[in-house]
PDB file of N, CA and C in Angstrom:
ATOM      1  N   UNK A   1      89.400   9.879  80.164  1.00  0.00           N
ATOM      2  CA  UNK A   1      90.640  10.078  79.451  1.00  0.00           C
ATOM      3  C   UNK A   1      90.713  11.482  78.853  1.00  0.00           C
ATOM      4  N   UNK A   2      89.914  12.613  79.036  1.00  0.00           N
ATOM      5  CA  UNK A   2      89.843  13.432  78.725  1.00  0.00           C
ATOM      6  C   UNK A   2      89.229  13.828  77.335  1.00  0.00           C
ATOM      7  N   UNK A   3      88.520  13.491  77.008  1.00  0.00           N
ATOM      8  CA  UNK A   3      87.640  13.324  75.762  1.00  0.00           C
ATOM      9  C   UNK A   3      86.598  14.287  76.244  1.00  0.00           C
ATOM     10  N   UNK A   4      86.336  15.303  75.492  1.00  0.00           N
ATOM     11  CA  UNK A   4      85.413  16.450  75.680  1.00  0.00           C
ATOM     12  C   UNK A   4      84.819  16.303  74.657  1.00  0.00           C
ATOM     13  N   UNK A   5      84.662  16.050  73.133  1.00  0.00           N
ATOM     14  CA  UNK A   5      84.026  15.675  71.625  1.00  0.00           C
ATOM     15  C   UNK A   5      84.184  14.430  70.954  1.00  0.00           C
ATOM     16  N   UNK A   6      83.003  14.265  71.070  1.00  0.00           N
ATOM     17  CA  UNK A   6      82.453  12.767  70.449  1.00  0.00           C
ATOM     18  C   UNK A   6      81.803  13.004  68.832  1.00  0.00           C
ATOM     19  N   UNK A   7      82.471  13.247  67.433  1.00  0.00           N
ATOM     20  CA  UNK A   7      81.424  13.464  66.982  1.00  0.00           C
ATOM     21  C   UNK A   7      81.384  12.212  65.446  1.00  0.00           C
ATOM     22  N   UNK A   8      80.335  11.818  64.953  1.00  0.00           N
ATOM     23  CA  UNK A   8      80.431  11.046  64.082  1.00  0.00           C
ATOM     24  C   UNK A   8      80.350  11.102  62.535  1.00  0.00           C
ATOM     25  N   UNK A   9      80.686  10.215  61.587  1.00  0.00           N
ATOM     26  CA  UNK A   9      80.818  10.999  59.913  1.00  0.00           C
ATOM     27  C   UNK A   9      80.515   9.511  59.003  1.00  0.00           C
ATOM     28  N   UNK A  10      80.333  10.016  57.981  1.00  0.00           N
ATOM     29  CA  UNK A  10      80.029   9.437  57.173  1.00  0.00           C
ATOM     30  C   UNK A  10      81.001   9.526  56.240  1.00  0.00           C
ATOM     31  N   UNK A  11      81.862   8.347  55.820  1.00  0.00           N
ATOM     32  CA  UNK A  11      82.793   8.578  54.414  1.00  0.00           C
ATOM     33  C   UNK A  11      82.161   8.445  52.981  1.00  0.00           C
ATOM     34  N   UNK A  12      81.885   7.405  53.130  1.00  0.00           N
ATOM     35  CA  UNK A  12      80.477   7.342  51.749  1.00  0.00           C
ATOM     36  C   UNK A  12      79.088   6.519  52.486  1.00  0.00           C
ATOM     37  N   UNK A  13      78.151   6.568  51.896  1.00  0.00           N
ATOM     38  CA  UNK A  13      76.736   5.938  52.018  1.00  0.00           C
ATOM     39  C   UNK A  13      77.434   4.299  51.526  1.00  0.00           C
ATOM     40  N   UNK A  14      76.311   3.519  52.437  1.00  0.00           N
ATOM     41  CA  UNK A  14      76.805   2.620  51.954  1.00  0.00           C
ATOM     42  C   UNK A  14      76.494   1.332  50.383  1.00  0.00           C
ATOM     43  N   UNK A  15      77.427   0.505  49.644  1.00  0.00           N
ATOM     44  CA  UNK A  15      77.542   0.391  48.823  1.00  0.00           C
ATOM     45  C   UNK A  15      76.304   0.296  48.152  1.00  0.00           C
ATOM     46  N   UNK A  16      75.019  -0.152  48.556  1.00  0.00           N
ATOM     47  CA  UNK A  16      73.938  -0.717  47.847  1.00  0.00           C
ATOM     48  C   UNK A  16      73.303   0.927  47.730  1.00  0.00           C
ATOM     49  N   UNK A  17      73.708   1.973  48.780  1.00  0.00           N
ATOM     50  CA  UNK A  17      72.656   3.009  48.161  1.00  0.00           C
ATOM     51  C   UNK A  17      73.272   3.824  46.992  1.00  0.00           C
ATOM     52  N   UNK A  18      74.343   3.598  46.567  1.00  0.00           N
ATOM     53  CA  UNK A  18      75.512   4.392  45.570  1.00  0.00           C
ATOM     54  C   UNK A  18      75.151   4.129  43.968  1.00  0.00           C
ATOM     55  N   UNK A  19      75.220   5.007  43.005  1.00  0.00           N
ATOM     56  CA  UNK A  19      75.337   4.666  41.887  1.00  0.00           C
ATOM     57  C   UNK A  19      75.965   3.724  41.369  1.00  0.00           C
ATOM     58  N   UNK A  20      76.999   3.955  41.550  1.00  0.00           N
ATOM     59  CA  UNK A  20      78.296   2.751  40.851  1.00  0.00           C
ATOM     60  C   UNK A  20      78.402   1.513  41.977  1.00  0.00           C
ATOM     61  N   UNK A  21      77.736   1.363  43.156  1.00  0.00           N
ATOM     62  CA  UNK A  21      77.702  -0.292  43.672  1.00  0.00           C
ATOM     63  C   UNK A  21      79.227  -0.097  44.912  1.00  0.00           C
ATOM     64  N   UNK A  22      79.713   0.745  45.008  1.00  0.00           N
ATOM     65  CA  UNK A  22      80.787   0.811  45.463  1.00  0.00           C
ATOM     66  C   UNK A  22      80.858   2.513  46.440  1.00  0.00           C
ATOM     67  N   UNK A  23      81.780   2.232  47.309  1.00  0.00           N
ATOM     68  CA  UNK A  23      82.191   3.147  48.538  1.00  0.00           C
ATOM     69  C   UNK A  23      83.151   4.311  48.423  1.00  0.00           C
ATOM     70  N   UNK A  24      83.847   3.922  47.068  1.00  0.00           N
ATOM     71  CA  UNK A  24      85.215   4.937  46.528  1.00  0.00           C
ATOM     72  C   UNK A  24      84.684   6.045  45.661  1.00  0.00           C
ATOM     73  N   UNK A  25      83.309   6.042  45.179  1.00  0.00           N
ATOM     74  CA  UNK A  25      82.841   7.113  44.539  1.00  0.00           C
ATOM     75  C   UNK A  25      82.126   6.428  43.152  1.00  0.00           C
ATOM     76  N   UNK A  26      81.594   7.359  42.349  1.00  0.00           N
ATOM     77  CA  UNK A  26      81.198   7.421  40.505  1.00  0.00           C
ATOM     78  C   UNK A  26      81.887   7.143  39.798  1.00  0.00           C
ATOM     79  N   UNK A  27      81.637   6.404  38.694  1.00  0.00           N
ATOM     80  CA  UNK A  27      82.571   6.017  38.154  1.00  0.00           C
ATOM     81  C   UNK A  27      83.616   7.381  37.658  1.00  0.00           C
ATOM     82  N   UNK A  28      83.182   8.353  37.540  1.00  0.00           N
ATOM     83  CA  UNK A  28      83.154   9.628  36.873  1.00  0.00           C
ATOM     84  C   UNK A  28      83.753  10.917  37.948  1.00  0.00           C
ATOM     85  N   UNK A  29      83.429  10.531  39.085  1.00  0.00           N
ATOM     86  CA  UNK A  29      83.641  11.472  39.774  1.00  0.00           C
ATOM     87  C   UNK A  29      82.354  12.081  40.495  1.00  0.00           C
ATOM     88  N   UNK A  30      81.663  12.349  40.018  1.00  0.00           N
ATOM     89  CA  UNK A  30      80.231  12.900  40.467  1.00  0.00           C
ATOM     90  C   UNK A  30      79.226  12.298  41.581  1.00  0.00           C
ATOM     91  N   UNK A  31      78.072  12.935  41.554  1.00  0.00           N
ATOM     92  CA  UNK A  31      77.279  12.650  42.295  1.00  0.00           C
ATOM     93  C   UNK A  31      77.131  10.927  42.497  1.00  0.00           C
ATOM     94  N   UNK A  32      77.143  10.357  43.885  1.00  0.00           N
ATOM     95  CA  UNK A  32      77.089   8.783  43.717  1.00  0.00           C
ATOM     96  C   UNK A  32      76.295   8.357  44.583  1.00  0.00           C
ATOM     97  N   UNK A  33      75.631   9.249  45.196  1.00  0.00           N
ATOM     98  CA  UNK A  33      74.409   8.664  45.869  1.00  0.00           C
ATOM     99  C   UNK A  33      72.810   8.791  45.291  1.00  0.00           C
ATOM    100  N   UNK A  34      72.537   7.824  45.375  1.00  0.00           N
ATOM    101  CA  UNK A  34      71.581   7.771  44.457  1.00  0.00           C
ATOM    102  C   UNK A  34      70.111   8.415  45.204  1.00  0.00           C
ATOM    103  N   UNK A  35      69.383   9.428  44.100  1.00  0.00           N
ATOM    104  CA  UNK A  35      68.597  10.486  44.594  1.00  0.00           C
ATOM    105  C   UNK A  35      67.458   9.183  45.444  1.00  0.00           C
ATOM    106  N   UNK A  36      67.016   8.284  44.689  1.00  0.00           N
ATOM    107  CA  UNK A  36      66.325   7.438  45.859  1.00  0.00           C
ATOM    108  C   UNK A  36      66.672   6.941  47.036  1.00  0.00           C
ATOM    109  N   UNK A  37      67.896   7.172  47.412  1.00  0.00           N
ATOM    110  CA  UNK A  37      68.739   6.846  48.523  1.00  0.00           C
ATOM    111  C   UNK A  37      68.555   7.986  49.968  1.00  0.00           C
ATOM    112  N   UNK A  38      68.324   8.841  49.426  1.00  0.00           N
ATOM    113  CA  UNK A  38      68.089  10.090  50.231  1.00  0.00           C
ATOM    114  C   UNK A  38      68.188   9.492  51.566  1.00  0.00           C
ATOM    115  N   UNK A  39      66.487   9.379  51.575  1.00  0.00           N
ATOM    116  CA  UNK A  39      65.850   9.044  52.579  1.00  0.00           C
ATOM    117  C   UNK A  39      66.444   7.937  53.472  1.00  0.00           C
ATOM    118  N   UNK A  40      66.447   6.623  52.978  1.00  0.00           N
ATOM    119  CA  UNK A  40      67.089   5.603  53.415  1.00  0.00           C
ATOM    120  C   UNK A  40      68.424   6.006  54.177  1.00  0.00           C
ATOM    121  N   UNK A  41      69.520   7.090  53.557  1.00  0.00           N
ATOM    122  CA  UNK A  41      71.240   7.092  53.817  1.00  0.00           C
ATOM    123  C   UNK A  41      70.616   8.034  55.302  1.00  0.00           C
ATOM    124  N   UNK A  42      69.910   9.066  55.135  1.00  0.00           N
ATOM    125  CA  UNK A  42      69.273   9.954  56.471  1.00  0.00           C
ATOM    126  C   UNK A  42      68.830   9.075  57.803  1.00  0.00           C
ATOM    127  N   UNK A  43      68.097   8.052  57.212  1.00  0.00           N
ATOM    128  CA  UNK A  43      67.479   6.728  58.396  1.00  0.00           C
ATOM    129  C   UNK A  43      68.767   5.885  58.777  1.00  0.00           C
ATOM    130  N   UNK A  44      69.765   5.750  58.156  1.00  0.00           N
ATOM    131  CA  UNK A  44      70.945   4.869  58.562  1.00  0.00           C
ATOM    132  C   UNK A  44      71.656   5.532  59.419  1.00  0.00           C
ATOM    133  N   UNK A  45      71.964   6.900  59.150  1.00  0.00           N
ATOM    134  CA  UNK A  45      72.694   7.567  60.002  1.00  0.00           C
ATOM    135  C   UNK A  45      72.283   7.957  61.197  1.00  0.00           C
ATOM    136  N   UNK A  46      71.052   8.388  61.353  1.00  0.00           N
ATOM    137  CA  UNK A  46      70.616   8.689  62.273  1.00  0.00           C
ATOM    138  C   UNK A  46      70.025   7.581  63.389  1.00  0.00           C
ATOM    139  N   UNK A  47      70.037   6.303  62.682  1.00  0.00           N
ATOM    140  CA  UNK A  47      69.719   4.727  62.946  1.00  0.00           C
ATOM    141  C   UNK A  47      71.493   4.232  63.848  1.00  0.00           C
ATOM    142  N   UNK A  48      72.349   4.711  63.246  1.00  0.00           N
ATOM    143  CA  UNK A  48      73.546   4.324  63.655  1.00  0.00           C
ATOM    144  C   UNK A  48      73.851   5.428  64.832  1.00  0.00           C
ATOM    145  N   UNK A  49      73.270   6.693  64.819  1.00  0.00           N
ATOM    146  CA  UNK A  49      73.760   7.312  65.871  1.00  0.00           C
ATOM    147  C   UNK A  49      73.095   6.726  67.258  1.00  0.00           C
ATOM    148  N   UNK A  50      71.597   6.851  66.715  1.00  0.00           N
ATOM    149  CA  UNK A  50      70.728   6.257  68.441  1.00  0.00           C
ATOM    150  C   UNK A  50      71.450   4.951  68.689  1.00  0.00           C
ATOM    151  N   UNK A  51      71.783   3.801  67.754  1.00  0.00           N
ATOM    152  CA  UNK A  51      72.240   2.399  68.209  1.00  0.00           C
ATOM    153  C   UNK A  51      73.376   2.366  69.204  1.00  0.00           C
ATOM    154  N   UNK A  52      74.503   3.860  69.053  1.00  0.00           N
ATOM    155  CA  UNK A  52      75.503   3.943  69.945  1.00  0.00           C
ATOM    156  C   UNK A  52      75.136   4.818  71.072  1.00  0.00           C
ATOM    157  N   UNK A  53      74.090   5.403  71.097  1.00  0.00           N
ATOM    158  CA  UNK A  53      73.305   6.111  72.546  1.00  0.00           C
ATOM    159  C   UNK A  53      72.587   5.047  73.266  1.00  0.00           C
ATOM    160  N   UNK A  54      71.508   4.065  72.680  1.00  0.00           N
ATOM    161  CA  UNK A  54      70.870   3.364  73.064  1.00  0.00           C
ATOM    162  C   UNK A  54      72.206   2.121  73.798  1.00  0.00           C
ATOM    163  N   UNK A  55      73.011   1.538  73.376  1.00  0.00           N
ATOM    164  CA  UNK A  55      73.692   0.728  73.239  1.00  0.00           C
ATOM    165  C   UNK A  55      75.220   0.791  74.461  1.00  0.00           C
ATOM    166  N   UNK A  56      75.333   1.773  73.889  1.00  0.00           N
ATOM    167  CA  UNK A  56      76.528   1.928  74.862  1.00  0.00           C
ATOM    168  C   UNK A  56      76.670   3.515  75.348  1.00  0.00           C
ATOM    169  N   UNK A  57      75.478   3.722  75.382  1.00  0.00           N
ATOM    170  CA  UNK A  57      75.531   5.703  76.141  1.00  0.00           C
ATOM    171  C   UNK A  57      76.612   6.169  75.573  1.00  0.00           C
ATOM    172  N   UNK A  58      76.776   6.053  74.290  1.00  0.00           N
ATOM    173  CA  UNK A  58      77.748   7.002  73.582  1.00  0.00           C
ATOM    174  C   UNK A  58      76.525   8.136  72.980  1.00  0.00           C
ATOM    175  N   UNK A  59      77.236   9.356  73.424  1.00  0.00           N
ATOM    176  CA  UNK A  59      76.188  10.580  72.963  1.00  0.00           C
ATOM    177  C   UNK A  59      77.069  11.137  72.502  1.00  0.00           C
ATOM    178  N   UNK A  60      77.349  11.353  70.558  1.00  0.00           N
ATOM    179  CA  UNK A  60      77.738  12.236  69.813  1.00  0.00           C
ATOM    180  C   UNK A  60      77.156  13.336  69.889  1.00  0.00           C
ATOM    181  N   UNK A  61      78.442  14.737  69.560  1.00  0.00           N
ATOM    182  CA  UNK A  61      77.976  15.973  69.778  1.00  0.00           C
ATOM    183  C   UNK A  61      77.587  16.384  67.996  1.00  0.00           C
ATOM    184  N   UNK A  62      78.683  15.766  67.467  1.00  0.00           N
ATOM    185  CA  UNK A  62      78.417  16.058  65.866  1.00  0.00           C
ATOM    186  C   UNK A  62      78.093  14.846  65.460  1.00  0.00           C
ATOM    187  N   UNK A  63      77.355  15.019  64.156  1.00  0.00           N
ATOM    188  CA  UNK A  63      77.452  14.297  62.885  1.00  0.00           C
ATOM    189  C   UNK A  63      77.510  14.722  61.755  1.00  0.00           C
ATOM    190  N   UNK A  64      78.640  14.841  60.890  1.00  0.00           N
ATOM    191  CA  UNK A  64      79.129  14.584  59.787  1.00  0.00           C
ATOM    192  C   UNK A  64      78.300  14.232  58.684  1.00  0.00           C
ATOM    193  N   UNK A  65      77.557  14.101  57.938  1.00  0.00           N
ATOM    194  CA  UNK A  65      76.805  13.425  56.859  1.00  0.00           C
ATOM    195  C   UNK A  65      77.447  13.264  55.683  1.00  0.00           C
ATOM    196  N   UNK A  66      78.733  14.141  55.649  1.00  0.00           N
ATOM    197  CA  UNK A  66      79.502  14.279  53.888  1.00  0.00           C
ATOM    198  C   UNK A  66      80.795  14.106  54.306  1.00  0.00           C
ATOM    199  N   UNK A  67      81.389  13.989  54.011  1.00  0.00           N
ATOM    200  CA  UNK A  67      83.218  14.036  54.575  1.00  0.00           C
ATOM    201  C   UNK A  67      83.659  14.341  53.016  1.00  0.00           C
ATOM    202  N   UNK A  68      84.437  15.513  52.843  1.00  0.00           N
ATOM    203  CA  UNK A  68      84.694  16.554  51.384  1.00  0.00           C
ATOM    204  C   UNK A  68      84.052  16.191  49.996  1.00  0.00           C
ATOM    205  N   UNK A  69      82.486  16.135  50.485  1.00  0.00           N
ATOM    206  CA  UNK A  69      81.583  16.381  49.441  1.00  0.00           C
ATOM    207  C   UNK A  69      81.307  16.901  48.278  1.00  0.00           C
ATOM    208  N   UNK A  70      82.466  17.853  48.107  1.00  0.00           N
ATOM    209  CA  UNK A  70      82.114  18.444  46.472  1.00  0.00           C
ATOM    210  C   UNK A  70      83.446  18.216  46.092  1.00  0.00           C
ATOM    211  N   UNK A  71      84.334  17.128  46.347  1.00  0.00           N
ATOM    212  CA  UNK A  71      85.699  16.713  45.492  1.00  0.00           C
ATOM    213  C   UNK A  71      85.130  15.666  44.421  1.00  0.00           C
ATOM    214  N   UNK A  72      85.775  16.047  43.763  1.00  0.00           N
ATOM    215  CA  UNK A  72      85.759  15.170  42.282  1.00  0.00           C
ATOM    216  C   UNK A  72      86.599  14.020  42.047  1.00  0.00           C
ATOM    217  N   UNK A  73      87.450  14.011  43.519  1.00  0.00           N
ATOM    218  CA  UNK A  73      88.531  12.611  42.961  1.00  0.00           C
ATOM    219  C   UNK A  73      88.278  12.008  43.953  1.00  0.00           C
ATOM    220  N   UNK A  74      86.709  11.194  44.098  1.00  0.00           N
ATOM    221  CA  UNK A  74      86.040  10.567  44.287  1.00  0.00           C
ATOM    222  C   UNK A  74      85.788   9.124  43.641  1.00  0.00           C
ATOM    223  N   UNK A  75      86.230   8.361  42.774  1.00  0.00           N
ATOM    224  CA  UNK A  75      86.325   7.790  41.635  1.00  0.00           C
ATOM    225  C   UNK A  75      85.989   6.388  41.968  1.00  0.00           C
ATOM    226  N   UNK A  76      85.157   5.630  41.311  1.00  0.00           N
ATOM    227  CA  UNK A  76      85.032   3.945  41.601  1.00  0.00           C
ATOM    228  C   UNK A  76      86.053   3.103  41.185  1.00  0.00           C
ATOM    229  N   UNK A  77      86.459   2.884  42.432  1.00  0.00           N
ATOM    230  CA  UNK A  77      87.741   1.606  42.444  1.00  0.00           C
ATOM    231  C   UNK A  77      89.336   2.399  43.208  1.00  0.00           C
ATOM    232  N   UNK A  78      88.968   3.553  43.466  1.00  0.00           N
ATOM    233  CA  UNK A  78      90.201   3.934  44.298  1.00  0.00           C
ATOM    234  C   UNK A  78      90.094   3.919  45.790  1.00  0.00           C
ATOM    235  N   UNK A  79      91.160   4.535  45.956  1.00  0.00           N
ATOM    236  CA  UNK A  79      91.729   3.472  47.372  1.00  0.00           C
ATOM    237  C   UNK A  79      91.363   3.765  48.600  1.00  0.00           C
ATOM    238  N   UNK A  80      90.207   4.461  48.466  1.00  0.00           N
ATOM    239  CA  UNK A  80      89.768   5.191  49.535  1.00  0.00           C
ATOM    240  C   UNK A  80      88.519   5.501  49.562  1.00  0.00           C
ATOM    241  N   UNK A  81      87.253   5.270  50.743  1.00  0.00           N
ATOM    242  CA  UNK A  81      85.654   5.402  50.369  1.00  0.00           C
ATOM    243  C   UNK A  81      86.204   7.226  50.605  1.00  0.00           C
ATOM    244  N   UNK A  82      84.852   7.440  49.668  1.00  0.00           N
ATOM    245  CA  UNK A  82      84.171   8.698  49.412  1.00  0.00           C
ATOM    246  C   UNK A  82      83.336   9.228  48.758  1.00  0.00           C
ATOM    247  N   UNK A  83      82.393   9.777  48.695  1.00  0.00           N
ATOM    248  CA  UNK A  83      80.908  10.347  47.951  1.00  0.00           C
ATOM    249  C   UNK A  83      81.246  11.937  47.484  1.00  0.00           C
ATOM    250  N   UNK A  84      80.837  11.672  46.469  1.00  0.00           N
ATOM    251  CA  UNK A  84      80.852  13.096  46.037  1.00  0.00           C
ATOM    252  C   UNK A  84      78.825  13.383  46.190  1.00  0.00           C
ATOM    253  N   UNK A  85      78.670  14.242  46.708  1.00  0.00           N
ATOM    254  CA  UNK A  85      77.293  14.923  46.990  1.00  0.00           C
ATOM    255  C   UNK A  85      77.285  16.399  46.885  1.00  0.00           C
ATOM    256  N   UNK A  86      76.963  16.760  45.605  1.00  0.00           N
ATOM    257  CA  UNK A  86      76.532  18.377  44.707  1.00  0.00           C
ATOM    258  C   UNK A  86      76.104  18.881  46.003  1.00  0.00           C
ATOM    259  N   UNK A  87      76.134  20.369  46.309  1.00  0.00           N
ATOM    260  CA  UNK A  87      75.614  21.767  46.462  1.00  0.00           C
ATOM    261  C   UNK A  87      73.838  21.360  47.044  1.00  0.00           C
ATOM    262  N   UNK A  88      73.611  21.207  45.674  1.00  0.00           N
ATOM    263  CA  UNK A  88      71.728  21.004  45.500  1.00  0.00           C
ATOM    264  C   UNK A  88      71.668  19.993  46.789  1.00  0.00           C
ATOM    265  N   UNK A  89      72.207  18.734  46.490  1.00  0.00           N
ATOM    266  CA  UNK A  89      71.849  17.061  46.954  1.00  0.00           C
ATOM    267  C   UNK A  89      71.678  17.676  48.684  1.00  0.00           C
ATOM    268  N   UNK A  90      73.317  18.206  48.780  1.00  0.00           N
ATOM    269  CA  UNK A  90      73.434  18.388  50.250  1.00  0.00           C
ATOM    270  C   UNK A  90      71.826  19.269  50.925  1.00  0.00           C
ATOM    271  N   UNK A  91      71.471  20.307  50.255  1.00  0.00           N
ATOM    272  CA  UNK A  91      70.468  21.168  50.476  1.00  0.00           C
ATOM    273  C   UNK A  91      69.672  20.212  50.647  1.00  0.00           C
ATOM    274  N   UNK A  92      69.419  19.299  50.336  1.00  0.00           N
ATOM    275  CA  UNK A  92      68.069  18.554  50.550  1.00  0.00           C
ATOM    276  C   UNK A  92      68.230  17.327  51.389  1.00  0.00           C
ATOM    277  N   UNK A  93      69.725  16.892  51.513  1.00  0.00           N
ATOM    278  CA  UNK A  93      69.551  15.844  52.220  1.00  0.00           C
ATOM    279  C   UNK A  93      69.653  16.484  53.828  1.00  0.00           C
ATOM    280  N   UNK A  94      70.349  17.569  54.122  1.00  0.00           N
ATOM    281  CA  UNK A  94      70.545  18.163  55.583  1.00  0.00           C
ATOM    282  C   UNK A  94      69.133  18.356  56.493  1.00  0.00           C
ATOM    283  N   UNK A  95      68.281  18.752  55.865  1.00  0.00           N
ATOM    284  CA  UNK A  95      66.577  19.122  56.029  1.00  0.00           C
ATOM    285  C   UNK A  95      66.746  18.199  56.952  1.00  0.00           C
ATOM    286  N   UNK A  96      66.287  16.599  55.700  1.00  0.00           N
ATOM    287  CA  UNK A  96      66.111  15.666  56.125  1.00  0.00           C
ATOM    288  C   UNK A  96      66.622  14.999  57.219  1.00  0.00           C
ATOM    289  N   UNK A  97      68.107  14.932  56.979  1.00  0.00           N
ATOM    290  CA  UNK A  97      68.835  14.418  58.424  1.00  0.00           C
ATOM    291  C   UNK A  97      68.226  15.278  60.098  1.00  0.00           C
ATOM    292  N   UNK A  98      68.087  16.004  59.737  1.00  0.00           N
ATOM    293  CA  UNK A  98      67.512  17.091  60.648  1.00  0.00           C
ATOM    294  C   UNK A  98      66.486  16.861  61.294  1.00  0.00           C
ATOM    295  N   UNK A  99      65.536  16.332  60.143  1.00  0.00           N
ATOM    296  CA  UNK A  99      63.850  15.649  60.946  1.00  0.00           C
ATOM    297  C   UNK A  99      64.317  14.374  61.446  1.00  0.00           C
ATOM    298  N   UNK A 100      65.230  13.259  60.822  1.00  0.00           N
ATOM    299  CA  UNK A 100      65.280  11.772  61.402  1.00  0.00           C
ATOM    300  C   UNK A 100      65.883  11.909  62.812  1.00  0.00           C
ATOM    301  N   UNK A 101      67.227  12.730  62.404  1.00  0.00           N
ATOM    302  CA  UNK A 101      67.333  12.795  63.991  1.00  0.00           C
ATOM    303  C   UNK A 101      66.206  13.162  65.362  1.00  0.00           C
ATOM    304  N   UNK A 102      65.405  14.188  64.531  1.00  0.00           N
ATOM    305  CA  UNK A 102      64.094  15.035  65.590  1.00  0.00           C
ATOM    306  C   UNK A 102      63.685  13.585  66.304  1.00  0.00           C
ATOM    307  N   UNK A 103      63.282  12.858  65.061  1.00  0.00           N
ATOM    308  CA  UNK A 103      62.014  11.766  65.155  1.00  0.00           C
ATOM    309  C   UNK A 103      62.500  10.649  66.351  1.00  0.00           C
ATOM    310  N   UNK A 104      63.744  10.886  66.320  1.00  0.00           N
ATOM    311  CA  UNK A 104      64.415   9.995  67.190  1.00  0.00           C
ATOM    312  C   UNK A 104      64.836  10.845  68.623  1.00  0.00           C
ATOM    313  N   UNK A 105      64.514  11.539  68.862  1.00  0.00           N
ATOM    314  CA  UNK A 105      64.811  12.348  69.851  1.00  0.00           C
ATOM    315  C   UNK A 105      66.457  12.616  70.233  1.00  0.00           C
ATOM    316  N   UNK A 106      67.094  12.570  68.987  1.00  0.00           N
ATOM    317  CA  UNK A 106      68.479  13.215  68.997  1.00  0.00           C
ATOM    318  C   UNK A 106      68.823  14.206  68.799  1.00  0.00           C
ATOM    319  N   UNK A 107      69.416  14.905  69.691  1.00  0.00           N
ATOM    320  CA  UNK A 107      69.847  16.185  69.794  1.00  0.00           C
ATOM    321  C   UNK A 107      71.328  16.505  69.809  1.00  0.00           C
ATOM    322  N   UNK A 108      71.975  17.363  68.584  1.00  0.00           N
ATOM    323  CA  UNK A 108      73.079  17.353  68.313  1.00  0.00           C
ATOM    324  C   UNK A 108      73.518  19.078  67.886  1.00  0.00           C
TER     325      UNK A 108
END
């Protein structure tokens, strides 16, 4: 059908790894993934990309890890998932996404 880019994203981490329990953001606006989550939100994503290579030979060219990460109207209980993830967070979680994918032999 003419599809040349396949690529995949993340709107928020999901609810159990979040501060506030929820997909729409902090209660506050801020950071809502929780720093012990790191690791785990890096293994999901990169867990969800091989499941659609392994699964149905879908081979994403991108992945997404933040979808507008440093907005503040991010908020718990509005109408729309989203994570707010600081400057710093991103610096450390990209590394990471970087090795899970390696470990999995995904190349993006």
């Amino acid at each position: 059908m003419g599809v040349t880019h396949i690529q995949a994203f993340s709107n928020s981490p999901p609810y159990y790894m979040t501060v506030s329990g929820g997909v729409t953001g902090s209660k506050a606006g801020g950071n809502n993934l929780k720093v012990s989550q790191f690791q785990p939100f890096v293994d999901y994503l990169a867990d969800v990309v091989q499941h659609f290579a392994r699964t149905w030979e879908i081979r994403f060219q991108t992945l997404e890890a933040f979808n507008e990460p440093t907005s503040m109207w991010w908020k718990f209980g509005g109408p729309q998932e989203g994570c707010h993830i600081g400057n710093a967070e991103q610096n450390r979680i990209i590394p990471m996404l970087a090795k899970a994918m390696r470990v999995r032999g995904l190349t993006m």
